[in-house]
PDB file of N, CA and C in Angstrom:
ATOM      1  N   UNK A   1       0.826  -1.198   0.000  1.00  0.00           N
ATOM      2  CA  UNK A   1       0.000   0.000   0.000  1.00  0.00           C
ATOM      3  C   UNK A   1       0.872   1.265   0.000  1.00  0.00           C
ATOM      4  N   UNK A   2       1.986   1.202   0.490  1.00  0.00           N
ATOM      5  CA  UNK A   2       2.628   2.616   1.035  1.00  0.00           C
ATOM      6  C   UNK A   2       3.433   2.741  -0.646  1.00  0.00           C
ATOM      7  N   UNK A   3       3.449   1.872  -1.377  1.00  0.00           N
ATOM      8  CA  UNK A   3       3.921   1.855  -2.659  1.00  0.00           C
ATOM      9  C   UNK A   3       2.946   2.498  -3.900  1.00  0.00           C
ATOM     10  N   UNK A   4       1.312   2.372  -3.218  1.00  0.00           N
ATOM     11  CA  UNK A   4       0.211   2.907  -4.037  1.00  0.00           C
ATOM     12  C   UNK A   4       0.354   4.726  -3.792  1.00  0.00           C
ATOM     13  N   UNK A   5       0.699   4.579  -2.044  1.00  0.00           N
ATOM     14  CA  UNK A   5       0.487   5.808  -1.844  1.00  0.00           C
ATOM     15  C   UNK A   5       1.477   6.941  -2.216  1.00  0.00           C
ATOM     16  N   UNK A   6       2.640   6.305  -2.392  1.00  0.00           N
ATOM     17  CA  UNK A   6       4.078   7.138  -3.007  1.00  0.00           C
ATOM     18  C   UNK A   6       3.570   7.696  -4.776  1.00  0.00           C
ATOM     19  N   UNK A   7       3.107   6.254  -4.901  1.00  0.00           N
ATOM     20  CA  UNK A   7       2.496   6.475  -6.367  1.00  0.00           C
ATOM     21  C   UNK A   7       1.414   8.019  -6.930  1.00  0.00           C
ATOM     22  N   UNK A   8       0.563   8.152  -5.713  1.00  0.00           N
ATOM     23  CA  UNK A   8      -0.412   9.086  -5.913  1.00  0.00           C
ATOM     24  C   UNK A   8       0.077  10.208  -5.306  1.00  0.00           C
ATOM     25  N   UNK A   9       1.068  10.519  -4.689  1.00  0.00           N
ATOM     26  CA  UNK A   9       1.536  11.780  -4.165  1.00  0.00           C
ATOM     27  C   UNK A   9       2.547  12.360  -4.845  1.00  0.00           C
ATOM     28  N   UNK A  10       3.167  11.155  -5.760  1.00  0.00           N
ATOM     29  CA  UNK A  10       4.261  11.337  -6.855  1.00  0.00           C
ATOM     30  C   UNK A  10       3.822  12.245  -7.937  1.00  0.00           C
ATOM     31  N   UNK A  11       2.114  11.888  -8.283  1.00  0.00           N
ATOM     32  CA  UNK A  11       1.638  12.184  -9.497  1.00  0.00           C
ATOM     33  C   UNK A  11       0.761  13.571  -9.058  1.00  0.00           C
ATOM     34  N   UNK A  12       0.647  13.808  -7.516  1.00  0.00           N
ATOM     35  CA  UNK A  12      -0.082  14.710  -7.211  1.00  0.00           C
ATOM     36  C   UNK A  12       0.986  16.310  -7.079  1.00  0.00           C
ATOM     37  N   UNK A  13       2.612  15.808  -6.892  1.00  0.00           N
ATOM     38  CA  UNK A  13       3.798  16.408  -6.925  1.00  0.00           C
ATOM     39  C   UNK A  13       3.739  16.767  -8.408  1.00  0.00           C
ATOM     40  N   UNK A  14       3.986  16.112  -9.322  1.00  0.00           N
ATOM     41  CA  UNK A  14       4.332  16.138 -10.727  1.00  0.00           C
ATOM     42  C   UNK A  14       3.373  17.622 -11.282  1.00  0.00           C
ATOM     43  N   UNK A  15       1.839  17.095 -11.251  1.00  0.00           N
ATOM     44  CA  UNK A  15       0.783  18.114 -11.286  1.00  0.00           C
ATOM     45  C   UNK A  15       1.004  20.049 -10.818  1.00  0.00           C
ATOM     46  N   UNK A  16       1.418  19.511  -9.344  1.00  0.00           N
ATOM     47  CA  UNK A  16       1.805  20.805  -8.651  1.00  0.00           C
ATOM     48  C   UNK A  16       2.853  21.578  -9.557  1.00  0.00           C
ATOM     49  N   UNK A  17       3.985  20.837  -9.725  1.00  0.00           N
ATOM     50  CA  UNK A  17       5.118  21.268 -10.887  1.00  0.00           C
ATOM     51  C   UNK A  17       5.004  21.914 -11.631  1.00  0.00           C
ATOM     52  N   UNK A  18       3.889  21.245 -12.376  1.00  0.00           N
ATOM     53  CA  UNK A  18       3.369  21.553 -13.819  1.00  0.00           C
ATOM     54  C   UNK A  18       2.555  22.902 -13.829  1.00  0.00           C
ATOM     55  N   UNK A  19       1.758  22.605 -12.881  1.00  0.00           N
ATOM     56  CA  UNK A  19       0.949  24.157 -12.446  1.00  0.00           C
ATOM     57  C   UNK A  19       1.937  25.437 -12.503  1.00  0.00           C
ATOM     58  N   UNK A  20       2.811  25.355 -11.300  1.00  0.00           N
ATOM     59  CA  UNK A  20       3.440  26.421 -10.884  1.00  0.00           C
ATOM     60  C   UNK A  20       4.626  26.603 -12.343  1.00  0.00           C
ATOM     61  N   UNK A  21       5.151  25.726 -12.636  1.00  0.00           N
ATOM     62  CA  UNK A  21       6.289  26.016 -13.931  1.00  0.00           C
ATOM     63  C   UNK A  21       5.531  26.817 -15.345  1.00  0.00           C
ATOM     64  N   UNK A  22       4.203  26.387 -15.387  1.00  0.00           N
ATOM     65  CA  UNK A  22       3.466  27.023 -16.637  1.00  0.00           C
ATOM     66  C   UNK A  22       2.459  28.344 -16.240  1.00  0.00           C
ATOM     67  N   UNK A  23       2.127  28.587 -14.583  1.00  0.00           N
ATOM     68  CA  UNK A  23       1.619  29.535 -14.378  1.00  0.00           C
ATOM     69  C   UNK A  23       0.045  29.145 -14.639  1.00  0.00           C
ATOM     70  N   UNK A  24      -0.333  27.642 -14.757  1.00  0.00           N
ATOM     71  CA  UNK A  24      -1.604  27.250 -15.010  1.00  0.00           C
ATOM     72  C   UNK A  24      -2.755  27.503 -14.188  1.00  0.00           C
ATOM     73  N   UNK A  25      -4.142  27.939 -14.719  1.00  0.00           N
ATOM     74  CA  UNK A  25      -5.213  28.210 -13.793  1.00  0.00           C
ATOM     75  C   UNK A  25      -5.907  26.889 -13.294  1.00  0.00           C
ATOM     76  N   UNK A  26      -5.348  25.404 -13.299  1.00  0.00           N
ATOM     77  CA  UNK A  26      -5.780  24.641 -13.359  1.00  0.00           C
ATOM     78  C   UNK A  26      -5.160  24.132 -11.491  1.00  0.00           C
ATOM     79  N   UNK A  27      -6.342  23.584 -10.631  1.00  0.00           N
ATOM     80  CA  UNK A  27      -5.512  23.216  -9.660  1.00  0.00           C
ATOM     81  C   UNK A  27      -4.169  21.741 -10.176  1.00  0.00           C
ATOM     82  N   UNK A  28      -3.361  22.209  -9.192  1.00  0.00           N
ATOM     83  CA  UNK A  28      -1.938  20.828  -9.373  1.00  0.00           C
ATOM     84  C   UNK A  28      -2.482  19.260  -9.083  1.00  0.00           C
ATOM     85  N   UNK A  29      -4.001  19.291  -8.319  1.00  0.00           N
ATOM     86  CA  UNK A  29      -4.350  18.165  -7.978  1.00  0.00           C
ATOM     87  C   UNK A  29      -5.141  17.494  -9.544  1.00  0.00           C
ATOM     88  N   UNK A  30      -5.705  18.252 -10.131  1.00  0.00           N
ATOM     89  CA  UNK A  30      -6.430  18.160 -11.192  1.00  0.00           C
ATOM     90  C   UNK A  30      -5.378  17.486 -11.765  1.00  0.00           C
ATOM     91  N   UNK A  31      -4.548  18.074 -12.472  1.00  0.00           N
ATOM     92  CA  UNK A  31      -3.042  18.077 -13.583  1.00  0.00           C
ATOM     93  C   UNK A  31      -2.279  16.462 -12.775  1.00  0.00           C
ATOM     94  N   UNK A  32      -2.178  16.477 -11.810  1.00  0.00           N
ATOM     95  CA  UNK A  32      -1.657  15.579 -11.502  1.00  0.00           C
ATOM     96  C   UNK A  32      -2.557  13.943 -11.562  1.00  0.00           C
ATOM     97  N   UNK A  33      -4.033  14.364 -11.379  1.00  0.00           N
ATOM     98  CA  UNK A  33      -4.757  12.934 -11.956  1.00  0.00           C
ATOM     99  C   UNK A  33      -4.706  13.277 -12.879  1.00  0.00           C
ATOM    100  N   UNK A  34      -4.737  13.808 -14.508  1.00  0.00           N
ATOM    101  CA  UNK A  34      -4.674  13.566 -15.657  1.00  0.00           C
ATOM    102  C   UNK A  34      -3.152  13.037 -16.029  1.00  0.00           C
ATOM    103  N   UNK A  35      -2.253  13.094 -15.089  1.00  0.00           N
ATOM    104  CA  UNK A  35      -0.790  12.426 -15.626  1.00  0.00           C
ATOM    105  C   UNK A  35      -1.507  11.508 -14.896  1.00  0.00           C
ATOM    106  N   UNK A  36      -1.757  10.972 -13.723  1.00  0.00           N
ATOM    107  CA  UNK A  36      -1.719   9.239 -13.561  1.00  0.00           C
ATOM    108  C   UNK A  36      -3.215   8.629 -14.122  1.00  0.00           C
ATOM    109  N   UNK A  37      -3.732   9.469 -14.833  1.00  0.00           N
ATOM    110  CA  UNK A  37      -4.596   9.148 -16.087  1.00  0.00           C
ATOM    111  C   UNK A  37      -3.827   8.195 -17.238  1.00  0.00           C
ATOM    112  N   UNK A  38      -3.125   9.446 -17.210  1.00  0.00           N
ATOM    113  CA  UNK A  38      -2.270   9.161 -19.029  1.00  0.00           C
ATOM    114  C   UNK A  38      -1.560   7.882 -18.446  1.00  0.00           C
ATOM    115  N   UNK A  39      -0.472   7.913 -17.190  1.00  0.00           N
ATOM    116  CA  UNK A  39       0.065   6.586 -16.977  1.00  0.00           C
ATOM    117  C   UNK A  39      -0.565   5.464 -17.012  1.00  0.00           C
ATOM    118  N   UNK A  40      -2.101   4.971 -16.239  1.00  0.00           N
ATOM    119  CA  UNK A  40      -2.597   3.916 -16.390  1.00  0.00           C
ATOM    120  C   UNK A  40      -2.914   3.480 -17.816  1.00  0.00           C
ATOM    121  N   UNK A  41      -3.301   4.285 -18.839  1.00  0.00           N
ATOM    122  CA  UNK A  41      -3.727   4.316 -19.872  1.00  0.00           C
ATOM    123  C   UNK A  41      -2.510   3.590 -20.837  1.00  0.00           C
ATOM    124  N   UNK A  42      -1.314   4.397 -20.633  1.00  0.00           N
ATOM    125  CA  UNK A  42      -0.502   3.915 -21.373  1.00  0.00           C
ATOM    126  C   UNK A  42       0.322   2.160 -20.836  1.00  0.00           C
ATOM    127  N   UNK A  43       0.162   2.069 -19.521  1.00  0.00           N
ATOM    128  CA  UNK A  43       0.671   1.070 -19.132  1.00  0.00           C
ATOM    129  C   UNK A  43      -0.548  -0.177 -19.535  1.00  0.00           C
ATOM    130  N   UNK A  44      -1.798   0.718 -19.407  1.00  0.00           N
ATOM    131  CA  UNK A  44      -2.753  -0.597 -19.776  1.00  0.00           C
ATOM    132  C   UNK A  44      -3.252  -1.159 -18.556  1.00  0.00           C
ATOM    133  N   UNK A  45      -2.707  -1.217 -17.009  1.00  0.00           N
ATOM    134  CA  UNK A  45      -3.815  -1.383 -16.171  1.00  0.00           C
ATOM    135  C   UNK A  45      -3.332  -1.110 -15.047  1.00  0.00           C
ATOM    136  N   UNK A  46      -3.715  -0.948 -14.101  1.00  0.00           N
ATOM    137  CA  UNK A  46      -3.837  -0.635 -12.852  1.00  0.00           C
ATOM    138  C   UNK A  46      -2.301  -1.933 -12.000  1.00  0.00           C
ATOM    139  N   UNK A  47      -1.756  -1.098 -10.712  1.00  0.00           N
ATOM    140  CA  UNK A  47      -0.926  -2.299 -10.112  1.00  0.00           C
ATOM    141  C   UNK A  47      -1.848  -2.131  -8.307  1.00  0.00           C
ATOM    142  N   UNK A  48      -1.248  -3.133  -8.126  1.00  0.00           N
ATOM    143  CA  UNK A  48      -1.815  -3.776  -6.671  1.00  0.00           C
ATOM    144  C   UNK A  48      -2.047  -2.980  -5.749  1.00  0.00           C
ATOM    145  N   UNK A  49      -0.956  -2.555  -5.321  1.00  0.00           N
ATOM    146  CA  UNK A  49      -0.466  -1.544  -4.339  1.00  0.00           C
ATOM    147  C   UNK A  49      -1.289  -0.237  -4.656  1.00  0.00           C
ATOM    148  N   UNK A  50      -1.336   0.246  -6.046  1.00  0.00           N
ATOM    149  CA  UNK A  50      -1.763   1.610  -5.995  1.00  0.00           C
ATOM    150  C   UNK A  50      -4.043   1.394  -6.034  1.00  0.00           C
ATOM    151  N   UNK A  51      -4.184  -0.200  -6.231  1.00  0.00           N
ATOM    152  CA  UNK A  51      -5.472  -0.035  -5.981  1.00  0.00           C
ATOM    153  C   UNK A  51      -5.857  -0.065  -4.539  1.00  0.00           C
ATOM    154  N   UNK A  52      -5.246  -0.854  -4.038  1.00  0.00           N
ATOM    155  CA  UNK A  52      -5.129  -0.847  -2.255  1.00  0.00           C
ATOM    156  C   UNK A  52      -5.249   0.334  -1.741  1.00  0.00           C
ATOM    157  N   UNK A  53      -4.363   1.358  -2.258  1.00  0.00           N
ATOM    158  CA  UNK A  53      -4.035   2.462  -1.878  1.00  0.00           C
ATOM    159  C   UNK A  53      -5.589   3.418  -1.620  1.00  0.00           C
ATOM    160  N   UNK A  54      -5.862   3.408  -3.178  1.00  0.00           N
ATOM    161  CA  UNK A  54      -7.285   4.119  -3.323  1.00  0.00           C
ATOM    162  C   UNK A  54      -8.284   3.759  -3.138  1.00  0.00           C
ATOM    163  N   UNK A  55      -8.347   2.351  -2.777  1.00  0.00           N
ATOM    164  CA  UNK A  55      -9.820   2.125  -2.457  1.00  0.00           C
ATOM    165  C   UNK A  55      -9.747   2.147  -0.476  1.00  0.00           C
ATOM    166  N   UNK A  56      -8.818   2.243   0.030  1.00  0.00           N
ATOM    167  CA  UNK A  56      -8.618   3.054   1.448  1.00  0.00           C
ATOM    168  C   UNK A  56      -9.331   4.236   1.256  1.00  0.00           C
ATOM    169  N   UNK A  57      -8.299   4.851   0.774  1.00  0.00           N
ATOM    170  CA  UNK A  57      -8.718   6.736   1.097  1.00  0.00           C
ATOM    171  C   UNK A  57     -10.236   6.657   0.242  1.00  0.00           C
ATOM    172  N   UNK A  58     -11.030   5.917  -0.903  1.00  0.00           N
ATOM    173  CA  UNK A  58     -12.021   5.721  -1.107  1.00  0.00           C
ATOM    174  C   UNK A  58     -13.714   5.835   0.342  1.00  0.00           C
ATOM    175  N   UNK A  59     -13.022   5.393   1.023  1.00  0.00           N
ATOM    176  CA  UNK A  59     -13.437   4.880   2.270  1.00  0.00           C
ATOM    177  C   UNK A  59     -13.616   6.456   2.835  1.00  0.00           C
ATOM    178  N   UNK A  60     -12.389   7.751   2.999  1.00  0.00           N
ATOM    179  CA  UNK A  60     -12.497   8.282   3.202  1.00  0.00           C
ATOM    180  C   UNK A  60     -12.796   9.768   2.521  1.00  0.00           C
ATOM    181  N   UNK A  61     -13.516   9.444   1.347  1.00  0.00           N
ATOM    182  CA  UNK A  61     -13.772  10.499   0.736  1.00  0.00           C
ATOM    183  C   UNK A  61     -14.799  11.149   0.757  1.00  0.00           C
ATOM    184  N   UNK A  62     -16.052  11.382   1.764  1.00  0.00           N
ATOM    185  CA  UNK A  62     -17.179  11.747   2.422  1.00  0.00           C
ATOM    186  C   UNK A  62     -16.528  12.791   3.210  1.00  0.00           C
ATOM    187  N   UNK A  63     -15.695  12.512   4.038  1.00  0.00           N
ATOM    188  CA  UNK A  63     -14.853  13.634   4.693  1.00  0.00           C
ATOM    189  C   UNK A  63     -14.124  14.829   4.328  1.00  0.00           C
ATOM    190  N   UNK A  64     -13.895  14.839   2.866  1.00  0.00           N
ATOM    191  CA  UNK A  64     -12.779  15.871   2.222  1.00  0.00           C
ATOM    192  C   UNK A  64     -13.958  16.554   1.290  1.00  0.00           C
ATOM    193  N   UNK A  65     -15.045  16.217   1.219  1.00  0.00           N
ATOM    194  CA  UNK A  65     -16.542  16.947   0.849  1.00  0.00           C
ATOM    195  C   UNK A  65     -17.201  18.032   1.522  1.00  0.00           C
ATOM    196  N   UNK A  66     -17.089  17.667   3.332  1.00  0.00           N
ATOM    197  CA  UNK A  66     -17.776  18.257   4.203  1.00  0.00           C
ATOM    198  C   UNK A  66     -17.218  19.799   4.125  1.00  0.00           C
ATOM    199  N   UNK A  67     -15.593  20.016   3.930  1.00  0.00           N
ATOM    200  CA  UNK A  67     -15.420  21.431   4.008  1.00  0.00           C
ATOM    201  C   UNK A  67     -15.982  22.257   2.910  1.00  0.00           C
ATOM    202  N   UNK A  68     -15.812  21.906   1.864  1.00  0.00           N
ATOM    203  CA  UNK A  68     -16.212  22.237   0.483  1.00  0.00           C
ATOM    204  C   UNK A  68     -18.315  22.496   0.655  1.00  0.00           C
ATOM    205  N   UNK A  69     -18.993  21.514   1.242  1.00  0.00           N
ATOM    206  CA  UNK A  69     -20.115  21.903   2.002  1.00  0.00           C
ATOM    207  C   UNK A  69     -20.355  23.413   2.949  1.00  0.00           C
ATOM    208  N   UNK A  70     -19.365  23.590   3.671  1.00  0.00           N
ATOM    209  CA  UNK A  70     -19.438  24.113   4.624  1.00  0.00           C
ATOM    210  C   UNK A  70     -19.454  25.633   3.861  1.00  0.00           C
ATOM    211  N   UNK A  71     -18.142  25.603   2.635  1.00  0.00           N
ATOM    212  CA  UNK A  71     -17.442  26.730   2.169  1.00  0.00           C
ATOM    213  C   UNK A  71     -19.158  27.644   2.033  1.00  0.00           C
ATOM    214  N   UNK A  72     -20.193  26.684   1.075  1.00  0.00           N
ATOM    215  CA  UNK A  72     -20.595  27.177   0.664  1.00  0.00           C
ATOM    216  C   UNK A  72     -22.004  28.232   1.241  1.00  0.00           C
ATOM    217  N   UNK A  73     -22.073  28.012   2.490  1.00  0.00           N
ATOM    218  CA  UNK A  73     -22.496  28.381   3.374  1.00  0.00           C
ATOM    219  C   UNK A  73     -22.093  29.637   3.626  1.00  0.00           C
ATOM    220  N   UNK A  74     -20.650  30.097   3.427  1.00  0.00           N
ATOM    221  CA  UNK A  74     -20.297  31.473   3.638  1.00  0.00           C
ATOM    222  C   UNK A  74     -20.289  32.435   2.719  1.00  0.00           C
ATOM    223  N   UNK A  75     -20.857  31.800   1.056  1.00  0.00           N
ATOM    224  CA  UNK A  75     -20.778  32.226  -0.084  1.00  0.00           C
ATOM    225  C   UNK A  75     -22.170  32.699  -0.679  1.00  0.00           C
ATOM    226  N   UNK A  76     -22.933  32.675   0.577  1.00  0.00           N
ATOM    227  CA  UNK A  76     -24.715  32.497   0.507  1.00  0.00           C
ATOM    228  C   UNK A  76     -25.076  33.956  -0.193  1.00  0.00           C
ATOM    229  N   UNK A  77     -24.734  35.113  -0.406  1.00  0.00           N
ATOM    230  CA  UNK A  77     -24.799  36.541  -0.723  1.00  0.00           C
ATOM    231  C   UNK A  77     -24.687  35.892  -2.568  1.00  0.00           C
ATOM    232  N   UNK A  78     -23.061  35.604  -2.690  1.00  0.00           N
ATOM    233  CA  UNK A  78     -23.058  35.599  -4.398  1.00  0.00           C
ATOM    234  C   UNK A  78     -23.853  34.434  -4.588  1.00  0.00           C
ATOM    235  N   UNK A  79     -23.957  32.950  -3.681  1.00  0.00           N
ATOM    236  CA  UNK A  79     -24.996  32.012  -4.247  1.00  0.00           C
ATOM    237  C   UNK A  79     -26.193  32.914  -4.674  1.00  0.00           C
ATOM    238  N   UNK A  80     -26.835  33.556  -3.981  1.00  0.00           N
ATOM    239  CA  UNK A  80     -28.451  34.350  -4.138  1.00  0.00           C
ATOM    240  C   UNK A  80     -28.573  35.258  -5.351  1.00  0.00           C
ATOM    241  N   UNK A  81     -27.497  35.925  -5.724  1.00  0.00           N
ATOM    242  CA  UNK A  81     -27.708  36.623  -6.676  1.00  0.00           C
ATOM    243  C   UNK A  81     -27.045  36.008  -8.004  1.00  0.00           C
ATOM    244  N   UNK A  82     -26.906  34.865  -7.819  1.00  0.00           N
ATOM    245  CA  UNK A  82     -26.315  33.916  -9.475  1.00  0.00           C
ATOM    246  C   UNK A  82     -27.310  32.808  -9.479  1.00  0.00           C
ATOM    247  N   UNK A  83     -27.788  32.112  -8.466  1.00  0.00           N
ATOM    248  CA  UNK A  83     -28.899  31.360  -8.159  1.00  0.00           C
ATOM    249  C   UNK A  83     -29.347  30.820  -9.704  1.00  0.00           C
ATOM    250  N   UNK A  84     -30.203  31.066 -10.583  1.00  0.00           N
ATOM    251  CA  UNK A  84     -30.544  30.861 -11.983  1.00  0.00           C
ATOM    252  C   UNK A  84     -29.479  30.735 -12.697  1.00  0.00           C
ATOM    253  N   UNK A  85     -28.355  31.485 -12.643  1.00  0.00           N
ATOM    254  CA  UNK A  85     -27.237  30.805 -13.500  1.00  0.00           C
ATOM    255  C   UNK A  85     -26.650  29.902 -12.526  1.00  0.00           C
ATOM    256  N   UNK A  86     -26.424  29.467 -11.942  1.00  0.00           N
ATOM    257  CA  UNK A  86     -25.882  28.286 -11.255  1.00  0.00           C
ATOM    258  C   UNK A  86     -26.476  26.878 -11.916  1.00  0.00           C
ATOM    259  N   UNK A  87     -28.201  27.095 -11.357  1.00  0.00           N
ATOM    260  CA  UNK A  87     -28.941  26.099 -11.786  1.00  0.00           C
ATOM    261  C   UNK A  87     -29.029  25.467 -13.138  1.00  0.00           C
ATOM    262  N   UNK A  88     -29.237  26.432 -14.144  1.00  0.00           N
ATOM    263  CA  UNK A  88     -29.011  25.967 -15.686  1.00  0.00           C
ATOM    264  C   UNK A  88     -27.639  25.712 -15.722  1.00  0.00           C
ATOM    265  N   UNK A  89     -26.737  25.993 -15.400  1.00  0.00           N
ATOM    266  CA  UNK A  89     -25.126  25.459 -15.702  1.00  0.00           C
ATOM    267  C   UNK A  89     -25.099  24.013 -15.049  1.00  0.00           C
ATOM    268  N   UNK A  90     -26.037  23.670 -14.274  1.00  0.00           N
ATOM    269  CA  UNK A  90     -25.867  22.760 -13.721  1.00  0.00           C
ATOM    270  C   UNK A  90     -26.733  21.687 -14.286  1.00  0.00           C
ATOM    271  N   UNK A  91     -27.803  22.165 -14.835  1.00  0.00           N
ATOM    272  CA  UNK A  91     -28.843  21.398 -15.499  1.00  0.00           C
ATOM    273  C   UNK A  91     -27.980  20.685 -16.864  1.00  0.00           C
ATOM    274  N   UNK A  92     -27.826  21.778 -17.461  1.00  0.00           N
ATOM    275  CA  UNK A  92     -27.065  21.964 -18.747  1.00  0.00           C
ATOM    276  C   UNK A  92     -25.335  20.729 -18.776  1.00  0.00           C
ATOM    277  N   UNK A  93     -25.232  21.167 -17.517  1.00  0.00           N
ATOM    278  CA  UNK A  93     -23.202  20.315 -17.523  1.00  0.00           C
ATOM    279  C   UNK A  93     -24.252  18.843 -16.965  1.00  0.00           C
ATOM    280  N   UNK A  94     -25.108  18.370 -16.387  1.00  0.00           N
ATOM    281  CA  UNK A  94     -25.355  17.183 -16.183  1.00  0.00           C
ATOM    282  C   UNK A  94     -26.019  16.446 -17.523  1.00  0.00           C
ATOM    283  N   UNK A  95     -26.842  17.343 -18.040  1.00  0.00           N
ATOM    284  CA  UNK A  95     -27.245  16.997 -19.497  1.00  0.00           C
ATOM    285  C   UNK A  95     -25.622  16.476 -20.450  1.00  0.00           C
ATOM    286  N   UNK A  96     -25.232  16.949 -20.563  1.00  0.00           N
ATOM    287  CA  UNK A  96     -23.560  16.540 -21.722  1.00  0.00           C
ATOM    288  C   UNK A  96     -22.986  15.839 -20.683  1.00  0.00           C
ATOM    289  N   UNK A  97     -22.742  15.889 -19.363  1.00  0.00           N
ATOM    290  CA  UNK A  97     -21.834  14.584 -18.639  1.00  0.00           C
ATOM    291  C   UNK A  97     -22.431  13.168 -18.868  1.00  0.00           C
ATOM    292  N   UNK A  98     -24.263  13.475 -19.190  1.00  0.00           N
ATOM    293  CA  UNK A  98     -24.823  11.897 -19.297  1.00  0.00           C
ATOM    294  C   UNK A  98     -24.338  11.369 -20.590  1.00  0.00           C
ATOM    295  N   UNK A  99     -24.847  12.603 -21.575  1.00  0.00           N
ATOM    296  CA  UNK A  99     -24.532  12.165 -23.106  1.00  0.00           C
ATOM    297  C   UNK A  99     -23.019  11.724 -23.465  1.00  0.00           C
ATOM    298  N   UNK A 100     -22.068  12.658 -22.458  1.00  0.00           N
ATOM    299  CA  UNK A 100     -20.760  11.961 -22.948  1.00  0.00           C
ATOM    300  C   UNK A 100     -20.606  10.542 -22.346  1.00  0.00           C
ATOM    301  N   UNK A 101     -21.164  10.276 -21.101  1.00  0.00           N
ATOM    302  CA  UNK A 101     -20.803   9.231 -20.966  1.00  0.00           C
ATOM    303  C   UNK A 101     -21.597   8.290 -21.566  1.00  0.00           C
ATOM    304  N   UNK A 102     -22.631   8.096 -22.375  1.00  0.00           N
ATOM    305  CA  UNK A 102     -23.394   7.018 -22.913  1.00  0.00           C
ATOM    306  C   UNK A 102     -22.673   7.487 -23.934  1.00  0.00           C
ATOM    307  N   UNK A 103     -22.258   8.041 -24.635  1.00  0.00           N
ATOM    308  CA  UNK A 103     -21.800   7.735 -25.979  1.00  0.00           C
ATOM    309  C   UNK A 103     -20.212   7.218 -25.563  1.00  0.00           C
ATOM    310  N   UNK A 104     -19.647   7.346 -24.587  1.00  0.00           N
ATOM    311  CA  UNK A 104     -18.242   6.712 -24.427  1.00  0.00           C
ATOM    312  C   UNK A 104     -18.599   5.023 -24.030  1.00  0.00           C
ATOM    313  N   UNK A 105     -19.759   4.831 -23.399  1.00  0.00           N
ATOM    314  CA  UNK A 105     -20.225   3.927 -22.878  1.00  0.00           C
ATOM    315  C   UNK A 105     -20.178   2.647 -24.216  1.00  0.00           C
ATOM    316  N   UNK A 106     -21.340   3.841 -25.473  1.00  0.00           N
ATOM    317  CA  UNK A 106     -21.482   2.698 -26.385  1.00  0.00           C
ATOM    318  C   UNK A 106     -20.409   2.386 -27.284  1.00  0.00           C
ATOM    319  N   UNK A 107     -19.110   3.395 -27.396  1.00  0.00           N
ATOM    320  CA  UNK A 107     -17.754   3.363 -28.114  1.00  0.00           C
ATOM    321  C   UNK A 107     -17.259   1.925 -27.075  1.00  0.00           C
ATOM    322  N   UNK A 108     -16.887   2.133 -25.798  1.00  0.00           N
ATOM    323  CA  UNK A 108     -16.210   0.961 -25.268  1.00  0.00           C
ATOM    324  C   UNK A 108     -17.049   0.001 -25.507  1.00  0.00           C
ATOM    325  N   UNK A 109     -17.787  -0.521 -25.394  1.00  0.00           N
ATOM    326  CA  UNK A 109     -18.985  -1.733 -25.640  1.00  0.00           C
ATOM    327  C   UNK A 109     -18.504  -2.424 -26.897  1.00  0.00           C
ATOM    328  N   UNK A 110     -18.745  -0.894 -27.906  1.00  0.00           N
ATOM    329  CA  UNK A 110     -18.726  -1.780 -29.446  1.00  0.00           C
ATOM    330  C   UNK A 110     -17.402  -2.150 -29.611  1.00  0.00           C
ATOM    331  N   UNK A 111     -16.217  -1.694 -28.715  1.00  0.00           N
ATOM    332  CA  UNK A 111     -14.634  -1.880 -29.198  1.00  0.00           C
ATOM    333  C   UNK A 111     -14.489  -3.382 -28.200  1.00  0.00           C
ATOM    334  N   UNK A 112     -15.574  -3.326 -27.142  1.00  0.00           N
ATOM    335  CA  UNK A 112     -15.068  -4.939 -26.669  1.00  0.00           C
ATOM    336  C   UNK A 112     -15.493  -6.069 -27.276  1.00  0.00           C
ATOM    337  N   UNK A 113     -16.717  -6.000 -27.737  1.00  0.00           N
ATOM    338  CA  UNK A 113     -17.944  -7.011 -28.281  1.00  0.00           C
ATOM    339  C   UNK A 113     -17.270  -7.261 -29.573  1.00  0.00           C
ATOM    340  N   UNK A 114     -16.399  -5.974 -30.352  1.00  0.00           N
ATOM    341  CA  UNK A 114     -15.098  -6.710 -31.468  1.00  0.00           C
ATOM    342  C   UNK A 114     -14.282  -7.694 -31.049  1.00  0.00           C
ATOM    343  N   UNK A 115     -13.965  -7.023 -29.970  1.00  0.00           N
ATOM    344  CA  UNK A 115     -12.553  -8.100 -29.341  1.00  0.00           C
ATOM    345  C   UNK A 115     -12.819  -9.344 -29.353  1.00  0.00           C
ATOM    346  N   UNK A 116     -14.469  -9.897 -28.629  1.00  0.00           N
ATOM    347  CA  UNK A 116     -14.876 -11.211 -28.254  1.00  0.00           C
ATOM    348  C   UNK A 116     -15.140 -11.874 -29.587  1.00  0.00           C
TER     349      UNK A 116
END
């Protein structure tokens, strides 16, 4: 496990790097799962240690929500006066997150059902 977890702090380091060296508006945590994106992808699958790893802190990811809850509680002034644009951005980004994922859904399907 402590080999999963070197793994994800490696890639969460790398990210940070990348942020601060390019001046990116993107958080380093973001940047850093799209490199251990690209790594699993290119290696082709997942190793032991680093699933161990995440399906732990999995366990604890209800907890790293609650502040992000809380934030928004103190943000109640600009929530009230964006209120309607919030909601349609939200209507709207869940509408294309379904569609992308059923159409990625039926791309992987038809690329396995070749394979078999």
């Amino acid at each position: 496990m402590l080999k999963g977890i070197i793994t994800l702090l490696l890639f969460q380091f790398l990210g940070e790097c990348l942020v601060r060296l390019f001046n990116l508006f993107i958080p380093g945590q973001v940047v850093g799962m799209i490199l251990l994106l690209a790594f699993l992808l290119i290696r082709g699958k997942s190793f032991h240690a680093l699933d161990t790893a995440v399906f732990f802190h999995l366990k604890y990811l209800p907890l790293l929500i609650i502040p992000a809850a809380t934030g928004i509680i103190t943000q109640f002034e600009t929530i009230s006066k964006e209120f309607w644009a919030i909601i349609i951005s939200l209507i709207f980004g869940t509408i294309i997150a379904l569609a992308f994922s059923a159409k990625l859904m039926d791309i992987l399907v038809a690329r396995k059902d070749k394979q078999v």
